[in-house]
PDB file of N, CA and C in Angstrom:
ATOM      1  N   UNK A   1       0.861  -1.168   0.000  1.00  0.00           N
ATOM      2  CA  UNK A   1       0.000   0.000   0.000  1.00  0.00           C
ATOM      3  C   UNK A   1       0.906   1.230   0.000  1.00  0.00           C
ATOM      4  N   UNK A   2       0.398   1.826  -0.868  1.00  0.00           N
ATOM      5  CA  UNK A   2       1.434   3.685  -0.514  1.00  0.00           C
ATOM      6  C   UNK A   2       0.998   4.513   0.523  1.00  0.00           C
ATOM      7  N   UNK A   3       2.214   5.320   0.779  1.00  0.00           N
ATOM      8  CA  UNK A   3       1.648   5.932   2.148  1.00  0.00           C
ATOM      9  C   UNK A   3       0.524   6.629   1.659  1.00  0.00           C
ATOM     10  N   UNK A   4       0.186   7.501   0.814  1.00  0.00           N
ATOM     11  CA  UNK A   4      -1.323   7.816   0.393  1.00  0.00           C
ATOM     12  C   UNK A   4      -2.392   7.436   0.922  1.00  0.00           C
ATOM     13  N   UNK A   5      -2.321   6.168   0.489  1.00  0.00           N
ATOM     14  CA  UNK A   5      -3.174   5.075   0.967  1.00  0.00           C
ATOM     15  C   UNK A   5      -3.506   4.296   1.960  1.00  0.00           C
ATOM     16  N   UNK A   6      -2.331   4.098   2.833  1.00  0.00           N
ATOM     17  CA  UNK A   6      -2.477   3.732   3.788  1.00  0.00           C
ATOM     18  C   UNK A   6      -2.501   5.603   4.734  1.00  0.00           C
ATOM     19  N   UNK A   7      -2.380   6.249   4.842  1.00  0.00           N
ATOM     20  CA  UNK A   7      -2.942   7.726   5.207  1.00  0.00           C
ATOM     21  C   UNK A   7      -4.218   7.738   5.357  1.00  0.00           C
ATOM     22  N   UNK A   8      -4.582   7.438   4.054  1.00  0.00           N
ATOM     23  CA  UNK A   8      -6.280   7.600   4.013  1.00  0.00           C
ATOM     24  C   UNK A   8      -7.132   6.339   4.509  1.00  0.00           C
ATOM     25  N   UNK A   9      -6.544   5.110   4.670  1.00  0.00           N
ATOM     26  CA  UNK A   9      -6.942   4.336   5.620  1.00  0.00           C
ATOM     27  C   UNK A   9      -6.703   4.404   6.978  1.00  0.00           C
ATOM     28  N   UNK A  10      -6.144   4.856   7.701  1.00  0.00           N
ATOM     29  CA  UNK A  10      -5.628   4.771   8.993  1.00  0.00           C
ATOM     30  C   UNK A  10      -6.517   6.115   9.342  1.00  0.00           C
ATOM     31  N   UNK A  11      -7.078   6.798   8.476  1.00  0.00           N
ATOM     32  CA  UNK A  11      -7.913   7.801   8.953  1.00  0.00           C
ATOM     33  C   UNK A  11      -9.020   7.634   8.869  1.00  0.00           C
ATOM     34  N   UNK A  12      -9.621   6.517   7.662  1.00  0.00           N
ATOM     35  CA  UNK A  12     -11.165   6.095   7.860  1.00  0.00           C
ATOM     36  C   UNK A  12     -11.140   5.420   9.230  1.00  0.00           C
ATOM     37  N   UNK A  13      -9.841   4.701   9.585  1.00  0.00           N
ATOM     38  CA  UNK A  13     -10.090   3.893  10.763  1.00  0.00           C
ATOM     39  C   UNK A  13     -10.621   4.722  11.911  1.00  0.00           C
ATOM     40  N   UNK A  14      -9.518   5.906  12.021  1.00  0.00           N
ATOM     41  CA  UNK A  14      -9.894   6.615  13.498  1.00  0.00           C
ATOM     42  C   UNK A  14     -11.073   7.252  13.185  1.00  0.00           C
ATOM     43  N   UNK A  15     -11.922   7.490  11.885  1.00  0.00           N
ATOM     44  CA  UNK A  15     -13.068   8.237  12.101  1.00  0.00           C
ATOM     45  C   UNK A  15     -14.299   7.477  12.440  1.00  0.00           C
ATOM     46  N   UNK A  16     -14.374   5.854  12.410  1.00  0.00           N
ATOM     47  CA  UNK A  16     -14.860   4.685  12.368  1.00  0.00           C
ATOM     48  C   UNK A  16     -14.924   4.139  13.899  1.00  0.00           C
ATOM     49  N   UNK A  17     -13.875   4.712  14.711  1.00  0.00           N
ATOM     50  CA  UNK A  17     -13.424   4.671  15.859  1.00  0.00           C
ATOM     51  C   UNK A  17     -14.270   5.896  16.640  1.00  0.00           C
ATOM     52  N   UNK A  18     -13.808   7.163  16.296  1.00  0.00           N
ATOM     53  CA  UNK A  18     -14.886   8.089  16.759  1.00  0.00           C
ATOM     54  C   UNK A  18     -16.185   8.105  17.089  1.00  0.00           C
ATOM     55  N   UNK A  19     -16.654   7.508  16.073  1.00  0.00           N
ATOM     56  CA  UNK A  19     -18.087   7.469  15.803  1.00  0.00           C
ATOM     57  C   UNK A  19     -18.480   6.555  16.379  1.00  0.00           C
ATOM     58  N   UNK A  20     -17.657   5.598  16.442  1.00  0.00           N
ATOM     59  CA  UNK A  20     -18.082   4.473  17.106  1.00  0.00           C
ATOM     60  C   UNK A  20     -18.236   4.316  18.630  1.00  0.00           C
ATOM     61  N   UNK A  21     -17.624   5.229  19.363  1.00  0.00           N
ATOM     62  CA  UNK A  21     -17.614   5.989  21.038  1.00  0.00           C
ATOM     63  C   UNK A  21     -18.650   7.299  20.802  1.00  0.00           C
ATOM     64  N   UNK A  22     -18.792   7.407  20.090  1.00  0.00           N
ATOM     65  CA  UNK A  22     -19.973   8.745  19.622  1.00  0.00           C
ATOM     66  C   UNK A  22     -21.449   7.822  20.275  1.00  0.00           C
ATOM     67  N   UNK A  23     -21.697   6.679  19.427  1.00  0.00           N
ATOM     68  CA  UNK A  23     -22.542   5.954  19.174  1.00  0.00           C
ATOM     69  C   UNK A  23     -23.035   5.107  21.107  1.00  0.00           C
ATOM     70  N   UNK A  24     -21.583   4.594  21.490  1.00  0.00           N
ATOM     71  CA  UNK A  24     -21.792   4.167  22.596  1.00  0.00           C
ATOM     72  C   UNK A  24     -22.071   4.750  23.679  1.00  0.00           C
ATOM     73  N   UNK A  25     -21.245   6.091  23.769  1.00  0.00           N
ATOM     74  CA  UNK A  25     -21.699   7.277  25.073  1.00  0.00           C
ATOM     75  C   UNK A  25     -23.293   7.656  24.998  1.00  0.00           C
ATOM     76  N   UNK A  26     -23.526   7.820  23.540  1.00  0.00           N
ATOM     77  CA  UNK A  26     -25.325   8.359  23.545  1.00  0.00           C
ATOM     78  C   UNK A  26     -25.937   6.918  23.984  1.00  0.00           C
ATOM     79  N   UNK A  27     -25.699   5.629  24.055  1.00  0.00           N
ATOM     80  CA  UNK A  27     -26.732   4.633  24.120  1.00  0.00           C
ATOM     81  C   UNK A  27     -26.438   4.228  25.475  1.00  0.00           C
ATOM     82  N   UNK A  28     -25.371   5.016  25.875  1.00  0.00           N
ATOM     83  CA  UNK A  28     -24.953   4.551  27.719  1.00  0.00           C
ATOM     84  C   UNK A  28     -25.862   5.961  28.486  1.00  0.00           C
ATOM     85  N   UNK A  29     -25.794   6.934  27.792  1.00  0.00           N
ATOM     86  CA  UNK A  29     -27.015   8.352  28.373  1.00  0.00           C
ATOM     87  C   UNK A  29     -28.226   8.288  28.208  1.00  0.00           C
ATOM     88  N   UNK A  30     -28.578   7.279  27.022  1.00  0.00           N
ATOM     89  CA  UNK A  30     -30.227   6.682  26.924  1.00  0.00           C
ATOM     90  C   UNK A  30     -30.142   5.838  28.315  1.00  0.00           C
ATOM     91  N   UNK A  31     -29.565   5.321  28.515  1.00  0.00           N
ATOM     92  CA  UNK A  31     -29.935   3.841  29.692  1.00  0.00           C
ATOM     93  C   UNK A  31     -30.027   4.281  30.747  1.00  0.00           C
ATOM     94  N   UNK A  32     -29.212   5.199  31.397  1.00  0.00           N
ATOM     95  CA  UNK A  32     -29.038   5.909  32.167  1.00  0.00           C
ATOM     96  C   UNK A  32     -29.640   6.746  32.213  1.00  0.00           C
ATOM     97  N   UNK A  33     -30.428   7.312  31.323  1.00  0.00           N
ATOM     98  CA  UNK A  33     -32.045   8.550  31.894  1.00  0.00           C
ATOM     99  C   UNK A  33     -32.862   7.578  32.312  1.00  0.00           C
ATOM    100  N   UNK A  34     -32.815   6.551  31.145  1.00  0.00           N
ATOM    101  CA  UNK A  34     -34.540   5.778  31.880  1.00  0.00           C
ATOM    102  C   UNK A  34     -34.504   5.140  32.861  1.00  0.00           C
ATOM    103  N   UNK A  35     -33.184   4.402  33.109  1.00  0.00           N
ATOM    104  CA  UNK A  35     -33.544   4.095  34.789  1.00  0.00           C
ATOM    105  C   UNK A  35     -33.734   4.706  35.466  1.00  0.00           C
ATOM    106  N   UNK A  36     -32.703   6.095  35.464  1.00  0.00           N
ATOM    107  CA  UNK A  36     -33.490   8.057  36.655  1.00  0.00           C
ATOM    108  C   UNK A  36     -34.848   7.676  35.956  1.00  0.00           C
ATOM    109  N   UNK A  37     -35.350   7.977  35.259  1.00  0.00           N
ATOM    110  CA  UNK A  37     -37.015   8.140  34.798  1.00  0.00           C
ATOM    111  C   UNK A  37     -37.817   6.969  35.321  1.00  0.00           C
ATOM    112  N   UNK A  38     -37.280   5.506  35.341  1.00  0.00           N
ATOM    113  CA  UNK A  38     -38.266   4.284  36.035  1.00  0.00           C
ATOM    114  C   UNK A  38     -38.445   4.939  37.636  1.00  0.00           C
ATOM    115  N   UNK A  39     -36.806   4.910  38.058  1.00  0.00           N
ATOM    116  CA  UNK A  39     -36.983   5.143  39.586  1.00  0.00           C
ATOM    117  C   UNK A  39     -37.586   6.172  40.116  1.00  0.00           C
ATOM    118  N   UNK A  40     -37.969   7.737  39.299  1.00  0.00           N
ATOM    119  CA  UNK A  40     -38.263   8.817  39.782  1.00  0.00           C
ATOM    120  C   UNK A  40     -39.792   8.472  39.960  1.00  0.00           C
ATOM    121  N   UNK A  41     -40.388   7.355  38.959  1.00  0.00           N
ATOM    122  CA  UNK A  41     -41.514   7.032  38.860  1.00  0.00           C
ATOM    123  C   UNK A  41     -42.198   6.208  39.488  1.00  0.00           C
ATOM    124  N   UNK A  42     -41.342   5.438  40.321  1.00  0.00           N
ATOM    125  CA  UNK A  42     -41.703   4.633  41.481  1.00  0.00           C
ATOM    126  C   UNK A  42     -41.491   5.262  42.864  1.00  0.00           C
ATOM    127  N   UNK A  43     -41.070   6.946  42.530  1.00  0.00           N
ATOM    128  CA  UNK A  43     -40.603   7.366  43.953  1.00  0.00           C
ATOM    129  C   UNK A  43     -39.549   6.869  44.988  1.00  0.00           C
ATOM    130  N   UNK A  44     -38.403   6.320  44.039  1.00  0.00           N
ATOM    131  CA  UNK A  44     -37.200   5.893  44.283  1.00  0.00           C
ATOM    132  C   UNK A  44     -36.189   6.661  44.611  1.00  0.00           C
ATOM    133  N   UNK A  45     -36.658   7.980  45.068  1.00  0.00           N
ATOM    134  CA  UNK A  45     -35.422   8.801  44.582  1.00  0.00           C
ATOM    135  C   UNK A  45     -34.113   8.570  45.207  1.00  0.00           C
ATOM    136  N   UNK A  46     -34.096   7.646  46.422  1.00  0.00           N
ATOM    137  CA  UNK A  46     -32.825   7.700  47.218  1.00  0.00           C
ATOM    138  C   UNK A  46     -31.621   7.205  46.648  1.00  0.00           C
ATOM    139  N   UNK A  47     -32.369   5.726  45.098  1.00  0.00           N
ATOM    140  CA  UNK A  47     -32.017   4.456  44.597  1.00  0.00           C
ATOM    141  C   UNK A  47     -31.006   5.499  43.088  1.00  0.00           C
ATOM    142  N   UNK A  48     -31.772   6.389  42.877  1.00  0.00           N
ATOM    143  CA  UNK A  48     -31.330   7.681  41.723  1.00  0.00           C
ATOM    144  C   UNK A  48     -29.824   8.092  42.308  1.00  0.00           C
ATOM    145  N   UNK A  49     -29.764   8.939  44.135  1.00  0.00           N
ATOM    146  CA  UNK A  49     -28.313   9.111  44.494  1.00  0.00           C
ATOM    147  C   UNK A  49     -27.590   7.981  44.455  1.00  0.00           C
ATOM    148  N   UNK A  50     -27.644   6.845  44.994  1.00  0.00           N
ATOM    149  CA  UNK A  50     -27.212   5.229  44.882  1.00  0.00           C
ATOM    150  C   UNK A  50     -26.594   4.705  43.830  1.00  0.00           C
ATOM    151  N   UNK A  51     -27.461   4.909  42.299  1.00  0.00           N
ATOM    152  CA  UNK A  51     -26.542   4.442  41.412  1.00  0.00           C
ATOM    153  C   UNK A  51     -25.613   5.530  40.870  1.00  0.00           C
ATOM    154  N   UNK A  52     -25.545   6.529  40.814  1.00  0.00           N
ATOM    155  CA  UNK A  52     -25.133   7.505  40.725  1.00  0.00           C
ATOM    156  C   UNK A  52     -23.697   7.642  41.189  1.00  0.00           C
ATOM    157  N   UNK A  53     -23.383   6.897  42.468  1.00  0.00           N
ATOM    158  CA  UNK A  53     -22.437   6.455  43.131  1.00  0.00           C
ATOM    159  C   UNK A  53     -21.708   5.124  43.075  1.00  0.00           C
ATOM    160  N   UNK A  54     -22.669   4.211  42.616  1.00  0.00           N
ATOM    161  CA  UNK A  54     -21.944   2.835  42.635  1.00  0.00           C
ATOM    162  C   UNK A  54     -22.512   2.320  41.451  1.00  0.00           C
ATOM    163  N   UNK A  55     -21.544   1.771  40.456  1.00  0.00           N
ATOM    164  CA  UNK A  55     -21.895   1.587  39.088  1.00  0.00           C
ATOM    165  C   UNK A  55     -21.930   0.008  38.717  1.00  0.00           C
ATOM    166  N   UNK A  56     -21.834  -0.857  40.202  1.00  0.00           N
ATOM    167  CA  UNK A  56     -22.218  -2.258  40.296  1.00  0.00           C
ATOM    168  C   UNK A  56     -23.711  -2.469  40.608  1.00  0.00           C
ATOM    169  N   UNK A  57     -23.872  -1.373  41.602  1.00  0.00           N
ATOM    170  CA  UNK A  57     -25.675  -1.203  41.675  1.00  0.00           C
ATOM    171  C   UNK A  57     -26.478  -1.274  40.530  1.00  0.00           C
ATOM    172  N   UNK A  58     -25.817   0.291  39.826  1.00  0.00           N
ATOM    173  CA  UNK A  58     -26.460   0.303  38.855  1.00  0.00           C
ATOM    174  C   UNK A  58     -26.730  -0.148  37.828  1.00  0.00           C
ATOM    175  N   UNK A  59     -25.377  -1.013  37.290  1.00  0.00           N
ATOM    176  CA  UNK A  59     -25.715  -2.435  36.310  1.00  0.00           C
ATOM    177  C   UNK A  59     -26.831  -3.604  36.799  1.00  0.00           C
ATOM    178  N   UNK A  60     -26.997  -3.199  38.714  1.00  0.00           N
ATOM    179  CA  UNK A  60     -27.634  -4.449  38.866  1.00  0.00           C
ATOM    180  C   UNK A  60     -29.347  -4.426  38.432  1.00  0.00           C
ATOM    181  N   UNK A  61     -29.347  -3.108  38.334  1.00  0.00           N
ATOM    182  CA  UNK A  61     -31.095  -2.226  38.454  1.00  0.00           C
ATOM    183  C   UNK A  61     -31.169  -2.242  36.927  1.00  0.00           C
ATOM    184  N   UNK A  62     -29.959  -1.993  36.214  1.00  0.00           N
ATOM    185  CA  UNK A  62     -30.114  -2.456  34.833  1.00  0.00           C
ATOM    186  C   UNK A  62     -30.788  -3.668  34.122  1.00  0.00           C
ATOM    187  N   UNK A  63     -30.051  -4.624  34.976  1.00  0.00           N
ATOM    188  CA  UNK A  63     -30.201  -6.013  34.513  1.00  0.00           C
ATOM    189  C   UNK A  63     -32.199  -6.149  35.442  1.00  0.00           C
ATOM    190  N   UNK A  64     -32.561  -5.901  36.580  1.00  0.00           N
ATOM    191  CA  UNK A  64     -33.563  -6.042  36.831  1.00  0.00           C
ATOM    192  C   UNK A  64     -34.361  -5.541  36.294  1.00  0.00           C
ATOM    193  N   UNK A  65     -34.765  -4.148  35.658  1.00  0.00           N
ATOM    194  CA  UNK A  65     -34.987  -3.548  34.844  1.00  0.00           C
ATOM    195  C   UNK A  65     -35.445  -3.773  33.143  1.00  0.00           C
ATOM    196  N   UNK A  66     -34.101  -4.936  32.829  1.00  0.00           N
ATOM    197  CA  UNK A  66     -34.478  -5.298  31.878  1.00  0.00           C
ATOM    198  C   UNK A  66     -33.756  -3.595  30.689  1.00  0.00           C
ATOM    199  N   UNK A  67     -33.035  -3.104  31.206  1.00  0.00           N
ATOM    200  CA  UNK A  67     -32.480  -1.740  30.085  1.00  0.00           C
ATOM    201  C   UNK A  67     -31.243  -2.073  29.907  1.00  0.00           C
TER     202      UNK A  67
END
């Protein structure tokens, strides 16, 4: 490959890469409102400071949850 080419590949890569942490941070801030939004709705609010703090909790309310 010429450096050209490999230039312009190694840059689709990192933009492929970008986007691709683009993609995961917004679908980790979706998950993370609606469980605040389940719990605010069950009048959970203490369970809202809780995961907020401990991010084993909050995978666990995930998985119960079903998000």
């Amino acid at each position: 490959m010429t450096k050209l080419g490999q230039m312009i590949w190694d840059d689709a890569i990192e933009k492929g890469r970008e986007e691709g942490e683009k993609i995961g941070e917004k679908q980790a801030s979706d998950r993370y409102s609606r469980l605040i939004l389940l719990l605010s709705k069950e009048n959970k609010n203490d369970l809202i400071v809780k995961i907020a703090s401990d991010p084993e909790y909050r995978e666990a309310l995930y998985k119960q949850y079903g998000i």
